[in-house]
Protein backbone atom coordinates (compact mmCIF):
# COMPACT_ATOMS: atom_id res chain seq x y z
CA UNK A 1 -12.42 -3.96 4.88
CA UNK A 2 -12.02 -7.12 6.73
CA UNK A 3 -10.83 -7.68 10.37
CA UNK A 4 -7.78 -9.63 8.89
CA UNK A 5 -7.19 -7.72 5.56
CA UNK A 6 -7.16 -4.36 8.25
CA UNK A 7 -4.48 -6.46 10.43
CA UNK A 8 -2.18 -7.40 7.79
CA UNK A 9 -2.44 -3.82 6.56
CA UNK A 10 -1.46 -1.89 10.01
CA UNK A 11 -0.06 -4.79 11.99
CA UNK A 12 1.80 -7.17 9.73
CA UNK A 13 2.80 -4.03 7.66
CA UNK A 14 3.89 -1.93 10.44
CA UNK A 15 5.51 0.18 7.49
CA UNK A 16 4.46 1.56 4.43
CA UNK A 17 5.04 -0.47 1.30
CA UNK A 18 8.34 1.22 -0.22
CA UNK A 19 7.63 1.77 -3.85
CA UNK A 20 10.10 2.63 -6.52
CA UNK A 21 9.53 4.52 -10.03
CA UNK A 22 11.78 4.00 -13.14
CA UNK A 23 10.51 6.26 -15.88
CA UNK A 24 12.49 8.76 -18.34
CA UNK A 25 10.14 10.92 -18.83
CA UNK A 26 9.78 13.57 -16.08
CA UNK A 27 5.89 14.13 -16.48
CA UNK A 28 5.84 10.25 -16.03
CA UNK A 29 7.30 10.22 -13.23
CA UNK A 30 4.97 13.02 -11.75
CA UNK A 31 2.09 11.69 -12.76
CA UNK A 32 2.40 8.18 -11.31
CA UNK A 33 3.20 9.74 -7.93
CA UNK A 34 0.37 11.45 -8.23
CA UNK A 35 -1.63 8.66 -8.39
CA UNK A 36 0.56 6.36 -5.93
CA UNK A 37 -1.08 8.88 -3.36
CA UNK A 38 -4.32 7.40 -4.37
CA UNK A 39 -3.35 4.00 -2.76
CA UNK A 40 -3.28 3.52 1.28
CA UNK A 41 0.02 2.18 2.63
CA UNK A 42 2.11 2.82 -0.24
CA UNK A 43 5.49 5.56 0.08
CA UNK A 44 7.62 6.17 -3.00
CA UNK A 45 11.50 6.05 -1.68
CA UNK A 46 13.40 5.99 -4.95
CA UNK A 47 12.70 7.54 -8.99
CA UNK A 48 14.86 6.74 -10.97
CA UNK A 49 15.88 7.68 -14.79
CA UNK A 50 17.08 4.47 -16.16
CA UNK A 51 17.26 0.83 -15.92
CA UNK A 52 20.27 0.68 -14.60
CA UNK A 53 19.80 3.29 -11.65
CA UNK A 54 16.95 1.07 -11.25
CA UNK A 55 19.04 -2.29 -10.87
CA UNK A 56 21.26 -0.51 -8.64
CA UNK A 57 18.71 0.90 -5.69
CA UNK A 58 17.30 -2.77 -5.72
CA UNK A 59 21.29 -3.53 -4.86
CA UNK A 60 20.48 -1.03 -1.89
CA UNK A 61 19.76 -3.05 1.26
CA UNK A 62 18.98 0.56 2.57
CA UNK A 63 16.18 1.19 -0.27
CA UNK A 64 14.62 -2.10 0.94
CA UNK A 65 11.85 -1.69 -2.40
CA UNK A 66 9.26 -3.87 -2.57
CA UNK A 67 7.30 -2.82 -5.58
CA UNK A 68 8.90 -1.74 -8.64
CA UNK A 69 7.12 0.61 -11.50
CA UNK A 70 9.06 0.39 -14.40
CA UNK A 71 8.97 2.11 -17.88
CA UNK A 72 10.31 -0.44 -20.85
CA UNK A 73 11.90 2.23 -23.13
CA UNK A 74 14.17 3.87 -20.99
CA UNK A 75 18.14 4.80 -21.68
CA UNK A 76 21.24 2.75 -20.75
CA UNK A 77 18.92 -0.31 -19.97
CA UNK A 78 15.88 -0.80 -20.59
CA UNK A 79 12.96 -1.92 -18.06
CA UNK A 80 12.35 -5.55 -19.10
CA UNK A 81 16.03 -6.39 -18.96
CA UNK A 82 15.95 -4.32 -15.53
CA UNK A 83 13.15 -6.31 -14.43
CA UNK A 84 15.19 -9.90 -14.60
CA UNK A 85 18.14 -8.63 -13.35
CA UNK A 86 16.47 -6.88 -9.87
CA UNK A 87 14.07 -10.59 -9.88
CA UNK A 88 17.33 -12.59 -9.78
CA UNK A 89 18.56 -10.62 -7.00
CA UNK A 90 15.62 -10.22 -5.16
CA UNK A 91 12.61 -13.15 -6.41
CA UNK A 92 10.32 -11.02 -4.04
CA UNK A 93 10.58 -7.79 -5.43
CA UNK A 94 6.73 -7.16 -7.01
CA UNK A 95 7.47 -5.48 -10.66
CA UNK A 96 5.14 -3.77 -12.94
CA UNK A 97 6.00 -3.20 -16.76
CA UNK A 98 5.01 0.29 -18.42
CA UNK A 99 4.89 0.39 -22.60
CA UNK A 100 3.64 3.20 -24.69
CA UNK A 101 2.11 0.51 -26.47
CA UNK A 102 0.99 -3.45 -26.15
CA UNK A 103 3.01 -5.39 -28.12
CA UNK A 104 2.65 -9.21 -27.86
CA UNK A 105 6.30 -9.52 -27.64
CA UNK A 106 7.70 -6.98 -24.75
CA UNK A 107 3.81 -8.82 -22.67
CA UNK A 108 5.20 -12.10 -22.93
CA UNK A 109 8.59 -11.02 -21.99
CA UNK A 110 7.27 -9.34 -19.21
CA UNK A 111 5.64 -12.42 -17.97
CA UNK A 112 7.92 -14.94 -18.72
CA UNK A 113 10.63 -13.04 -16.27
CA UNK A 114 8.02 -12.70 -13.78
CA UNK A 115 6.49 -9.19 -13.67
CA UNK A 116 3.25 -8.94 -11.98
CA UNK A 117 1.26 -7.09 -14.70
CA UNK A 118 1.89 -4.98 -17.20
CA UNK A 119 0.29 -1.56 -18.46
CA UNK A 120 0.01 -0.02 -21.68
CA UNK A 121 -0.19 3.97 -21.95
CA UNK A 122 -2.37 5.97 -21.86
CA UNK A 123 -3.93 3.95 -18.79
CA UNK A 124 -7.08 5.50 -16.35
CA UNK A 125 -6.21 6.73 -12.86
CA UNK A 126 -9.23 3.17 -12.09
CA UNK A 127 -7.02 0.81 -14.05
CA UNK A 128 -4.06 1.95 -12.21
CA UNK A 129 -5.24 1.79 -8.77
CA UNK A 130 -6.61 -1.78 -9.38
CA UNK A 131 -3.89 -3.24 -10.27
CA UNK A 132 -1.49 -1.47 -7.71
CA UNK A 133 -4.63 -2.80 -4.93
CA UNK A 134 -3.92 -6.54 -6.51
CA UNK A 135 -0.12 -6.03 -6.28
CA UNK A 136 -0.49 -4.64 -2.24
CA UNK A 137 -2.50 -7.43 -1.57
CA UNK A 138 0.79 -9.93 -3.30
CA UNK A 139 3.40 -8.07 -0.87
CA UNK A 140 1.35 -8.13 2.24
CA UNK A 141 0.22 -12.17 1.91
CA UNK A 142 4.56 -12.46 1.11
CA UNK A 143 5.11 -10.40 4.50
CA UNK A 144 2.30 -12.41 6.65
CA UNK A 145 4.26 -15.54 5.04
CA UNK A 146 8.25 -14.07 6.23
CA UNK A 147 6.74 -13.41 10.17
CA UNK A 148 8.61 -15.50 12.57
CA UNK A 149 6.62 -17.37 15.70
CA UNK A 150 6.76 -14.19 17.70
CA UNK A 151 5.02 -11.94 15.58
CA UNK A 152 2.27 -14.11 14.13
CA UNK A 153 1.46 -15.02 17.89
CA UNK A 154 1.22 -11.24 18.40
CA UNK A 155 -1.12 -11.13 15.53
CA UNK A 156 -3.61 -13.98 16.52
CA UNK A 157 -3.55 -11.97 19.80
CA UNK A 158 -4.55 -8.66 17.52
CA UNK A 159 -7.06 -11.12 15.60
CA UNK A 160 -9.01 -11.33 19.07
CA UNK A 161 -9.21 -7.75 19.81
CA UNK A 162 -10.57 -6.53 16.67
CA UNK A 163 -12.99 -9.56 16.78
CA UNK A 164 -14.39 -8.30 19.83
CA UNK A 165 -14.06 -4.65 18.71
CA UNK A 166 -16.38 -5.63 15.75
CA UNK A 167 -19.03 -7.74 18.50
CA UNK A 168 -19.20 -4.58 20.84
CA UNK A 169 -19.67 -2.54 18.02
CA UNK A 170 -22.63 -4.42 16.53
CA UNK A 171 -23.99 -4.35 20.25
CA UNK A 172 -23.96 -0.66 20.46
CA UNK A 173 -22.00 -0.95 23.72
CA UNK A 174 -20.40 2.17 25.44
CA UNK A 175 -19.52 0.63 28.93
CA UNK A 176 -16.29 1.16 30.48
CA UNK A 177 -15.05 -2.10 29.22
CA UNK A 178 -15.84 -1.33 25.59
CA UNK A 179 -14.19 2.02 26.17
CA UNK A 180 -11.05 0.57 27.27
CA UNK A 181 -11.16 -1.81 24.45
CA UNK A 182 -11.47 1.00 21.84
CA UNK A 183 -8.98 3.48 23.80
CA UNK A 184 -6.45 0.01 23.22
CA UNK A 185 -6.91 0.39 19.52
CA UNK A 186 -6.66 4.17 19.46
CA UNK A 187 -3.08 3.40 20.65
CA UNK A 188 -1.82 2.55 18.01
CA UNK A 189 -0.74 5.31 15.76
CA UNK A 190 -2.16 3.63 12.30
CA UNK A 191 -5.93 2.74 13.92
CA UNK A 192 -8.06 2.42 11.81
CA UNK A 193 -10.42 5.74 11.43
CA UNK A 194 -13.63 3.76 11.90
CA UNK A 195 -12.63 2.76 15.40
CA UNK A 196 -11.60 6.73 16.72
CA UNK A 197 -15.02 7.58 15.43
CA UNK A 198 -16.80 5.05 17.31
CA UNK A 199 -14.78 5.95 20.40
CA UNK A 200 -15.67 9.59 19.57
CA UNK A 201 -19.23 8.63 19.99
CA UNK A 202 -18.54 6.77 23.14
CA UNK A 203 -17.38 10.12 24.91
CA UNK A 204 -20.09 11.87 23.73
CA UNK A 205 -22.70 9.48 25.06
CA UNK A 206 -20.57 9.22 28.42
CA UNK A 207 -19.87 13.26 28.17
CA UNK A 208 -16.32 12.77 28.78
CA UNK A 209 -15.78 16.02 27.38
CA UNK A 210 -11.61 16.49 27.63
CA UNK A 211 -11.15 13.07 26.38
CA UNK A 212 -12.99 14.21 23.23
CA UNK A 213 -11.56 17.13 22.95
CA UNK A 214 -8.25 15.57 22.29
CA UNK A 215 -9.29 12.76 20.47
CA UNK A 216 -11.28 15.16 17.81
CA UNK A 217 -7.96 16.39 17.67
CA UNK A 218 -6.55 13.88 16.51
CA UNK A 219 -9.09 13.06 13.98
CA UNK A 220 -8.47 16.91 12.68
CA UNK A 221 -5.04 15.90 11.68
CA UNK A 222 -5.51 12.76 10.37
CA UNK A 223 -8.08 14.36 7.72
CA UNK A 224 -5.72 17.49 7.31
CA UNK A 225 -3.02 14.75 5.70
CA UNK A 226 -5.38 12.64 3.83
CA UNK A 227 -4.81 13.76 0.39
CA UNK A 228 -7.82 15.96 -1.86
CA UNK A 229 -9.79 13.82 -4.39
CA UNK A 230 -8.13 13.67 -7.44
CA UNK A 231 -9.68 13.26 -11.04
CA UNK A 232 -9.59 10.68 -13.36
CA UNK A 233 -6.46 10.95 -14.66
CA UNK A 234 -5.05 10.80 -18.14
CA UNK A 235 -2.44 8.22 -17.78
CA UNK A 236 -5.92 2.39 -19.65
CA UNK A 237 -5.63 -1.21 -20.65
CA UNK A 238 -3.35 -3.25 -17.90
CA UNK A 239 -2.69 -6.33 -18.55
CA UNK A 240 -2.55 -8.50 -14.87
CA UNK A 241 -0.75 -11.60 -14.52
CA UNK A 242 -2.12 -15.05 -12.97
């Protein structure tokens, strides 16, 4: 991962991405949360039944979704018609059409209204994850675009740290001033696990034993939430847009 990709993940996208699923079909539903957990920075906030429940969180300034998972056959609306209405309300809102199968009609539909891709079931846990990685990357490029002048000068400041956090890191340096450096980006809450290992090793070279000791901590929980590796799944042909 690059120093800027990493910063517009856990700077520019303080928050998770806020993910919503419209599907009918409770094992559906279930399974693609399932895999959503396969994704970094993604948290599902709404699941929905219908099209129209669907068109009505988007009408949710509270909801605030930002990618949209929906199933085509559903009841009461269905998800292409769902799609254009939530797209004319919110142009931003990053949509992905589900069929049960690939017809040509329902794939230009989806593309003409302005869905990012489209995938046909049964689809592979890979498939999925790729294309939810290429629509992550779409939101966080819109949300680098929306910063005001206060926040992206907060990020070229954040583009200089982890610069020099990559430099002192290629140098093999443990000094104080490289430990300050890394303790900086152990601050923050969402730093990157790359950078509390290297600090790790830093105490251990400098046998500051209690500062360890809480950091490995730390590290404990982080891995106790990561979730277990999953197998491929048997949810495979998606169809991306552009």
């Amino acid at each position: 991962m690059s120093i800027i990709n990493f910063m517009l993940g856990n700077l520019i996208e303080n928050t998770k991405i806020r993910v919503m699923i419209a599907d009918d079909v409770v094992e559906m539903r279930r399974s693609t949360r399932l895999m959503l957990t396969l994704v970094p920075d993604l948290e599902v906030v709404a699941i929905v039944k219908d099209g129209q429940q669907a068109v009505e969180m988007i009408h949710n300034p509270q909801a605030n979704i930002e990618i949209a998972l929906m199933d085509i056959n559903m009841p009461r609306m269905n998800g292409i018609t769902a799609v254009r209405l939530m797209l004319e309300h919110n142009p931003e809102l990053a949509c992905i059409i589900i069929s049960a199968e690939r017809d040509r009609k329902n794939l230009k539909a989806a593309k003409e209204i302005g869905a990012l891709g489209y995938l046909v079931k049964p689809y592979t846990t890979e498939q999925f994850i790729n294309l939810m990685e290429r629509v992550v990357t779409h939101v966080r490029k819109r949300r680098e675009q929306n910063l005001s002048p206060d926040e992206q000068r907060h990020l070229e400041r954040q583009q200089r740290l982890f610069a020099l956090a990559e430099l002192y890191s290629r140098e093999r340096r443990t000094d104080k001033k490289a430990v300050r450096l890394y303790e900086r980006l152990a601050s923050d809450q969402n730093c990157e696990p790359r950078w509390l290992h290297t600090l790790a090793m830093m105490y251990v070279m400098r046998q500051e034993w209690k500062r360890l000791q809480q950091l490995a901590g730390r590290l404990a929980q982080m891995k106790a939430k990561s979730p277990p590796p999953q197998k491929n799944l048997p949810i495979p042909m998606h169809t991306p847009f552009g």
